[in-house]
PDB file of N, CA and C in Angstrom:
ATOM      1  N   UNK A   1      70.183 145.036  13.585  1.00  0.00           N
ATOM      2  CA  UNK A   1      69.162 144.938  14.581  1.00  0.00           C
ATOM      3  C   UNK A   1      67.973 144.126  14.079  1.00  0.00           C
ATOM      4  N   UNK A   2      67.626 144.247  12.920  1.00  0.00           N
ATOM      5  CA  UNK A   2      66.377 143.227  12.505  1.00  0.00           C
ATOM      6  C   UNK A   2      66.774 142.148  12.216  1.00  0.00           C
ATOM      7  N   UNK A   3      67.590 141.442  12.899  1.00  0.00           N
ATOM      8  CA  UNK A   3      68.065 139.889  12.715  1.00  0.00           C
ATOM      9  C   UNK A   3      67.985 139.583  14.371  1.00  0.00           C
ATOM     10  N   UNK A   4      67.609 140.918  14.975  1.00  0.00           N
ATOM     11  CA  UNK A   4      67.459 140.557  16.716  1.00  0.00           C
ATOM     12  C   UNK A   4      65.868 140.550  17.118  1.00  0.00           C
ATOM     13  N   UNK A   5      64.854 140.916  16.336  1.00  0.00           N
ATOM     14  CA  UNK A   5      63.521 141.521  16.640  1.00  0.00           C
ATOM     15  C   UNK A   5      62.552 140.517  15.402  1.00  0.00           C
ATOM     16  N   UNK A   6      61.854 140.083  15.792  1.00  0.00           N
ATOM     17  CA  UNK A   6      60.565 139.545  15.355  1.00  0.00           C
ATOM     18  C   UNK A   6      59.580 140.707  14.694  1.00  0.00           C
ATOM     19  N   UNK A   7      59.491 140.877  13.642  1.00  0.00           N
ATOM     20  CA  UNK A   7      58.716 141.995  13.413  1.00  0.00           C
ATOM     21  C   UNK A   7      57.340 141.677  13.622  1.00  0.00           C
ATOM     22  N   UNK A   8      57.183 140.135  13.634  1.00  0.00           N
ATOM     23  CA  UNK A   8      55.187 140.357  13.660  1.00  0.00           C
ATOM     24  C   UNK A   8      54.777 140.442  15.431  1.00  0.00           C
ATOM     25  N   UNK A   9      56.070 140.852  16.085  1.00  0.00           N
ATOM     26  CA  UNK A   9      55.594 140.932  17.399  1.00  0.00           C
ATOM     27  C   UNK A   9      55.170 141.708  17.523  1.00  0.00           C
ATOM     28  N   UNK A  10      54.564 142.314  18.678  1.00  0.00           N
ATOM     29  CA  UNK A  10      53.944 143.719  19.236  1.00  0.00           C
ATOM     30  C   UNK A  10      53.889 144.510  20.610  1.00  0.00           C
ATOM     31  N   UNK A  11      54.045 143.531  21.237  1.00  0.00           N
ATOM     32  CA  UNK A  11      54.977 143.945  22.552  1.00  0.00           C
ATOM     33  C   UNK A  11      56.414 143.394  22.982  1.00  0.00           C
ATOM     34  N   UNK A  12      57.575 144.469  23.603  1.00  0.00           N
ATOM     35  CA  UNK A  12      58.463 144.377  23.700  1.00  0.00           C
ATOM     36  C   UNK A  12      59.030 144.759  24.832  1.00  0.00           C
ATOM     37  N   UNK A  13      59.954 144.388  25.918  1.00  0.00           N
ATOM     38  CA  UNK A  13      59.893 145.162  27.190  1.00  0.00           C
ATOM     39  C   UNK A  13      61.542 145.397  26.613  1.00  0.00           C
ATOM     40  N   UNK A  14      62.356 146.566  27.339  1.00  0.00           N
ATOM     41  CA  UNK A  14      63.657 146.965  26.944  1.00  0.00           C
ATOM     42  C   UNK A  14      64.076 146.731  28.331  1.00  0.00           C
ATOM     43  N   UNK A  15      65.414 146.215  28.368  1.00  0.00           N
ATOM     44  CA  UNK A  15      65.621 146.177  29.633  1.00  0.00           C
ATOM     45  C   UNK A  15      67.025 146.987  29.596  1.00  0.00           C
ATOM     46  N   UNK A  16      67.002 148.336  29.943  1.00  0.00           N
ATOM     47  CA  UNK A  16      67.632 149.532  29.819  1.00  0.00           C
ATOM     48  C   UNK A  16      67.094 150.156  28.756  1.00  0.00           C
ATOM     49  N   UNK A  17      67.981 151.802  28.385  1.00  0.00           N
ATOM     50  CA  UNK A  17      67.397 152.546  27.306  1.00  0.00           C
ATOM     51  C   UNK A  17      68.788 152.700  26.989  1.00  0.00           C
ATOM     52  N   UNK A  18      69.864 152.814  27.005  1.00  0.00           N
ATOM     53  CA  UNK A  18      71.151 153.167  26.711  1.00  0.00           C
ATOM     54  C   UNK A  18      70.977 154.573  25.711  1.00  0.00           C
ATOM     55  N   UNK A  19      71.465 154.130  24.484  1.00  0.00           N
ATOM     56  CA  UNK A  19      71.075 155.469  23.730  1.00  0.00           C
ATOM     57  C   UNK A  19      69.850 155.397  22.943  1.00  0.00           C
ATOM     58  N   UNK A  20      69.377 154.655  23.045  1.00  0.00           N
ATOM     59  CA  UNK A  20      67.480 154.957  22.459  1.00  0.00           C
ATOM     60  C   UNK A  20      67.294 153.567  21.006  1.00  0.00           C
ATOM     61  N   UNK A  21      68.428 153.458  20.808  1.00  0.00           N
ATOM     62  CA  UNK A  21      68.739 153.032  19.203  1.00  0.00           C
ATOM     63  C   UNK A  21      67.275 151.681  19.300  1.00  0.00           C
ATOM     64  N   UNK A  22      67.375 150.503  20.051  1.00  0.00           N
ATOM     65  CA  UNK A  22      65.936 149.625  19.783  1.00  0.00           C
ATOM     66  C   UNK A  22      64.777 150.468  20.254  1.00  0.00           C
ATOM     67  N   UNK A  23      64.975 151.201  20.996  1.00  0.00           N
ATOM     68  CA  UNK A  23      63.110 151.806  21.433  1.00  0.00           C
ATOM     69  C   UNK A  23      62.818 152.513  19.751  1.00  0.00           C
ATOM     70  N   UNK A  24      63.771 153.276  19.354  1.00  0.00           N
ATOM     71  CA  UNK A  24      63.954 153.838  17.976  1.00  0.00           C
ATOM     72  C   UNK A  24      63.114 153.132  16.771  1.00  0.00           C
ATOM     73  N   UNK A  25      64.383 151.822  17.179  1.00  0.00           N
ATOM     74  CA  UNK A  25      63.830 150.987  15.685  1.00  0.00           C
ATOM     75  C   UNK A  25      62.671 150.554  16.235  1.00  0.00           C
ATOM     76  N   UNK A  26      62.032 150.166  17.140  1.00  0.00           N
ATOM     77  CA  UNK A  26      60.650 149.034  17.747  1.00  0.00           C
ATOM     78  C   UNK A  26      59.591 150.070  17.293  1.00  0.00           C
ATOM     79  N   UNK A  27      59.623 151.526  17.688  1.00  0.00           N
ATOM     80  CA  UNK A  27      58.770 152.131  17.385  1.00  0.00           C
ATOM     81  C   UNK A  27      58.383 152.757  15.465  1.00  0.00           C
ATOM     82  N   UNK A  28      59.769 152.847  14.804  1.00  0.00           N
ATOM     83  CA  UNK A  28      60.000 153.408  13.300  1.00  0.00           C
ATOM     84  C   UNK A  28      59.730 152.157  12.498  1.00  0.00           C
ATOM     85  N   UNK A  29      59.757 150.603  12.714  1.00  0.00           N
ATOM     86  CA  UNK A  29      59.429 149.700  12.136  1.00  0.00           C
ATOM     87  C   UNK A  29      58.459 148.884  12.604  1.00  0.00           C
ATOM     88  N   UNK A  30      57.911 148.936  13.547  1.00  0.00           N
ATOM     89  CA  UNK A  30      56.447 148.010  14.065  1.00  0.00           C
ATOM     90  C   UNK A  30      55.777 148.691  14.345  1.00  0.00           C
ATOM     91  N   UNK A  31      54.272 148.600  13.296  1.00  0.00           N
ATOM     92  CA  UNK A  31      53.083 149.410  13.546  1.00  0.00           C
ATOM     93  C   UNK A  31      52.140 148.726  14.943  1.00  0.00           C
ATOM     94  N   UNK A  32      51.771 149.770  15.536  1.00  0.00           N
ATOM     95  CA  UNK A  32      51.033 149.492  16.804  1.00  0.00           C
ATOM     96  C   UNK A  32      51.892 148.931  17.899  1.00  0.00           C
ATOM     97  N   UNK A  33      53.190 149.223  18.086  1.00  0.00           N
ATOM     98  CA  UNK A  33      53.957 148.361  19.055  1.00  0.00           C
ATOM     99  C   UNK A  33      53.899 148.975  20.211  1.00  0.00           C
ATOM    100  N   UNK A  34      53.664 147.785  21.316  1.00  0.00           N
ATOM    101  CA  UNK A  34      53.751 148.641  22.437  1.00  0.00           C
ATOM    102  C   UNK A  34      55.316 148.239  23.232  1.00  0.00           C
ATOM    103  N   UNK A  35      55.696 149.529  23.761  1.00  0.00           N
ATOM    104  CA  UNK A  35      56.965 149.086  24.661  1.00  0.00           C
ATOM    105  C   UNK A  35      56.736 149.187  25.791  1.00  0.00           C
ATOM    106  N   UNK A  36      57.818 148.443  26.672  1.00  0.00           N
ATOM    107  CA  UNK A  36      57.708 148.679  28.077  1.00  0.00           C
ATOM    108  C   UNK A  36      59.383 148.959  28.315  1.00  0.00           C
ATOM    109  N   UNK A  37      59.622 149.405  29.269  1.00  0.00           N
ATOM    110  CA  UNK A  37      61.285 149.853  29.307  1.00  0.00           C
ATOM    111  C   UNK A  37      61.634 150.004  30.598  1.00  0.00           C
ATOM    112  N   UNK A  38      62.941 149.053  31.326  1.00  0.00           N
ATOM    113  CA  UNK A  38      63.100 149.102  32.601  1.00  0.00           C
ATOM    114  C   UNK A  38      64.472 149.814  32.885  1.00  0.00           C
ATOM    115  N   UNK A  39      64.405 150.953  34.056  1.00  0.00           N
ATOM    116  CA  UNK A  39      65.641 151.532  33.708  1.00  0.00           C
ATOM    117  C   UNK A  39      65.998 150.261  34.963  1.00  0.00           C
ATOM    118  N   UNK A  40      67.700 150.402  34.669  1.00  0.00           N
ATOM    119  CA  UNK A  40      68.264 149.434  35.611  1.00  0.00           C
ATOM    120  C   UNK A  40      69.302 150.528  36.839  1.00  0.00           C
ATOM    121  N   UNK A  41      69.471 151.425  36.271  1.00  0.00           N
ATOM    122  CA  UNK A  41      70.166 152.883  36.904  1.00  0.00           C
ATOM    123  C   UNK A  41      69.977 154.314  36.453  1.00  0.00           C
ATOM    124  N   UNK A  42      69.570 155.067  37.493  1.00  0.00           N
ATOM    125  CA  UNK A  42      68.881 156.411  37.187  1.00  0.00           C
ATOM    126  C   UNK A  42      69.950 157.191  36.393  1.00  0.00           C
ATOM    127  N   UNK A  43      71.017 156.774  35.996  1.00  0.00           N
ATOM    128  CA  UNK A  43      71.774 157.782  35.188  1.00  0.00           C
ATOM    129  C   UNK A  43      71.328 157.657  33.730  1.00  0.00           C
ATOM    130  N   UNK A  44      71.070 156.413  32.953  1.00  0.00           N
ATOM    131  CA  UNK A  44      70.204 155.603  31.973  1.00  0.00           C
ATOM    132  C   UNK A  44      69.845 156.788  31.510  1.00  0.00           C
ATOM    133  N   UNK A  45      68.609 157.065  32.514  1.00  0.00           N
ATOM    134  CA  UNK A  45      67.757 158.336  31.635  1.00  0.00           C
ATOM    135  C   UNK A  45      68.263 159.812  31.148  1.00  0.00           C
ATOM    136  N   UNK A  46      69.075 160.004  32.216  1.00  0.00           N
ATOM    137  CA  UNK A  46      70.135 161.195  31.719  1.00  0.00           C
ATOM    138  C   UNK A  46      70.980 161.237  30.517  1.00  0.00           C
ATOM    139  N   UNK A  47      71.272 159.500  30.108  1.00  0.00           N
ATOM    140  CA  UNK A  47      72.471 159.543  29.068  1.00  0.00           C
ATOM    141  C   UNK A  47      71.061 159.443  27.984  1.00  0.00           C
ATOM    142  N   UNK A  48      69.971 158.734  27.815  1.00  0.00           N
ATOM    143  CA  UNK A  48      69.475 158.795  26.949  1.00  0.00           C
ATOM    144  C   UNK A  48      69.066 160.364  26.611  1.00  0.00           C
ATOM    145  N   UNK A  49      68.381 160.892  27.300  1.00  0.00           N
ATOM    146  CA  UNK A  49      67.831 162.522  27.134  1.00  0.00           C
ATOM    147  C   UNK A  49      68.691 163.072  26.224  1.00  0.00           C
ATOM    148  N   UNK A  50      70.135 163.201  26.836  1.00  0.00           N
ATOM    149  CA  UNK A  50      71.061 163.834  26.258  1.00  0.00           C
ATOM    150  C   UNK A  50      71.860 163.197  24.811  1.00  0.00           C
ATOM    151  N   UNK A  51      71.224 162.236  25.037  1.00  0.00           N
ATOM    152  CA  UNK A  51      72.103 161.730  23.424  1.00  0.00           C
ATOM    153  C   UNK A  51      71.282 161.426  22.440  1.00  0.00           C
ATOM    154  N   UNK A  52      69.333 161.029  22.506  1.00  0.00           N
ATOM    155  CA  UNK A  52      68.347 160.884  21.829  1.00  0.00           C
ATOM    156  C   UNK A  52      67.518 162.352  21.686  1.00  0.00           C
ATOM    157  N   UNK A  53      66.940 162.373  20.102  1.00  0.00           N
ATOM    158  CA  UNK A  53      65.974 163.958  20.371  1.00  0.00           C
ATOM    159  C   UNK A  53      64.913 163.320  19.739  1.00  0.00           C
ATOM    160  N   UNK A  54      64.294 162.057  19.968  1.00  0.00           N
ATOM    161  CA  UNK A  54      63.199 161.861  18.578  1.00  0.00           C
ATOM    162  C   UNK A  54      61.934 161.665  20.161  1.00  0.00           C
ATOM    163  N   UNK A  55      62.726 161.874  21.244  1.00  0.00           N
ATOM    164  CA  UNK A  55      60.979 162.159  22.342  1.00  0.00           C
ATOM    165  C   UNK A  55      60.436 161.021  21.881  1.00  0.00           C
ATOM    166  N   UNK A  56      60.597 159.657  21.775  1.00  0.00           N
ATOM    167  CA  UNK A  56      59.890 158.440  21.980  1.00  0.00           C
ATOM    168  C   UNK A  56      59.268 158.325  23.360  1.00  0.00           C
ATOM    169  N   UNK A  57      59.705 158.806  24.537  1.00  0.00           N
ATOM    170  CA  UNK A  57      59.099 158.661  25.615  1.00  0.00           C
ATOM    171  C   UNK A  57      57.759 158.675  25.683  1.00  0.00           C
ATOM    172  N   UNK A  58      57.842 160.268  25.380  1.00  0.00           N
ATOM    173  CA  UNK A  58      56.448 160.824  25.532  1.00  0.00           C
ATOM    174  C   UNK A  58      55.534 160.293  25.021  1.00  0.00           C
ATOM    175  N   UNK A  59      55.359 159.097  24.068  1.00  0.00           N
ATOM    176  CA  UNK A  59      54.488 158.422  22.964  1.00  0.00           C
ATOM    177  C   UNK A  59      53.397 157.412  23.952  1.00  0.00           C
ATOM    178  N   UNK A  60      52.107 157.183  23.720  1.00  0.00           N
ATOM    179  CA  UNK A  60      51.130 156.873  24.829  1.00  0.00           C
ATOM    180  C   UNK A  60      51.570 154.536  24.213  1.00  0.00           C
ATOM    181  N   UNK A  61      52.123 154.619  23.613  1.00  0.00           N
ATOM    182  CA  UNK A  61      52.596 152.899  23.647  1.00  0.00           C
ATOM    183  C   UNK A  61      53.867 152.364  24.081  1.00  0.00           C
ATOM    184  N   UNK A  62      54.665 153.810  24.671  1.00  0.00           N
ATOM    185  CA  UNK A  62      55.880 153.409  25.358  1.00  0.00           C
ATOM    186  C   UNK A  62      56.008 153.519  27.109  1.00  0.00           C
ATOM    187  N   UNK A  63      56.073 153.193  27.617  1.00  0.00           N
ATOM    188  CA  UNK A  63      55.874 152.734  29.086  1.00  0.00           C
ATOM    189  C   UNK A  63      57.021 152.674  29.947  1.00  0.00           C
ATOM    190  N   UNK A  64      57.212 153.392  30.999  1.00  0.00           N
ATOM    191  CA  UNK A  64      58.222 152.589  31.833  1.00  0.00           C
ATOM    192  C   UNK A  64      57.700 151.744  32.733  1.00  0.00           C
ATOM    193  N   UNK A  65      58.279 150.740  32.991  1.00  0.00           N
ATOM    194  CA  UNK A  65      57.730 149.344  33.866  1.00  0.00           C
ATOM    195  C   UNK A  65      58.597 149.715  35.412  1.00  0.00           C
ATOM    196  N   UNK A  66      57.180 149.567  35.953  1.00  0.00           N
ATOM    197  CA  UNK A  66      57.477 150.006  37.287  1.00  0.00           C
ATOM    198  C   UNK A  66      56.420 148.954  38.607  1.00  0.00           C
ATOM    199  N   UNK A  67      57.289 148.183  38.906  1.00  0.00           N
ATOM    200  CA  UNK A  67      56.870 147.048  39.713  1.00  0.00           C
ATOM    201  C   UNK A  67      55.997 147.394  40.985  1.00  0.00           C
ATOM    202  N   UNK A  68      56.162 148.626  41.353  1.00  0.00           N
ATOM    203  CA  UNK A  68      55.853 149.018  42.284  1.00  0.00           C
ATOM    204  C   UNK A  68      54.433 150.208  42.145  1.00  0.00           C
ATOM    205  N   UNK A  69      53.919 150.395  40.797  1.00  0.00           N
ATOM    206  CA  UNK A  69      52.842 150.509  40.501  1.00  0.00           C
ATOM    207  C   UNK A  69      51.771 149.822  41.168  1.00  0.00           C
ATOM    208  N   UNK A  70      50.552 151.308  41.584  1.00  0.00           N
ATOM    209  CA  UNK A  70      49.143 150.199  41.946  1.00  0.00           C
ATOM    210  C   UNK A  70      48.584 149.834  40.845  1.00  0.00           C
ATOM    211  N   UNK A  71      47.667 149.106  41.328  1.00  0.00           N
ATOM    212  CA  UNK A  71      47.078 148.141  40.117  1.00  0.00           C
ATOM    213  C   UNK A  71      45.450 148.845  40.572  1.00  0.00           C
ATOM    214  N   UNK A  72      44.427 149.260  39.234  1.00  0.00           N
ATOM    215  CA  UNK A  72      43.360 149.567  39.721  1.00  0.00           C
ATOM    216  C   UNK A  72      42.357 148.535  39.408  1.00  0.00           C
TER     217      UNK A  72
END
């Protein structure tokens, strides 16, 4: 995976979560990174829940991207 990721980057958008494995590494190897993460099908989040326990979600630099957000 670190032959796929730029480490001096700092933002990253995921486009799915499958089993967690890059939100994992983006967050355990880049300090201050922010993510953004698009599910592409609501089952996504079910398979991740159930197959990830390290609760990256909940972290205030990981994001789900949601187009349909207001803007303030």
């Amino acid at each position: 995976m670190k032959s796929e990721v730029k480490l001096t980057h700092k933002k990253f958008i995921l486009v799915g979560l499958g089993l967690g494995y890059h939100l994992d590494y983006l967050i355990e190897n880049i300090e201050d990174v922010e993510v953004q993460y698009i599910l592409l099908d609501e089952q996504e989040m079910k398979i991740y829940l159930e197959n990830n326990n390290k609760n990256h979600l909940k972290l205030t630099n990981v994001k789900k991207f949601n187009a349909l957000q207001k803007k303030s």
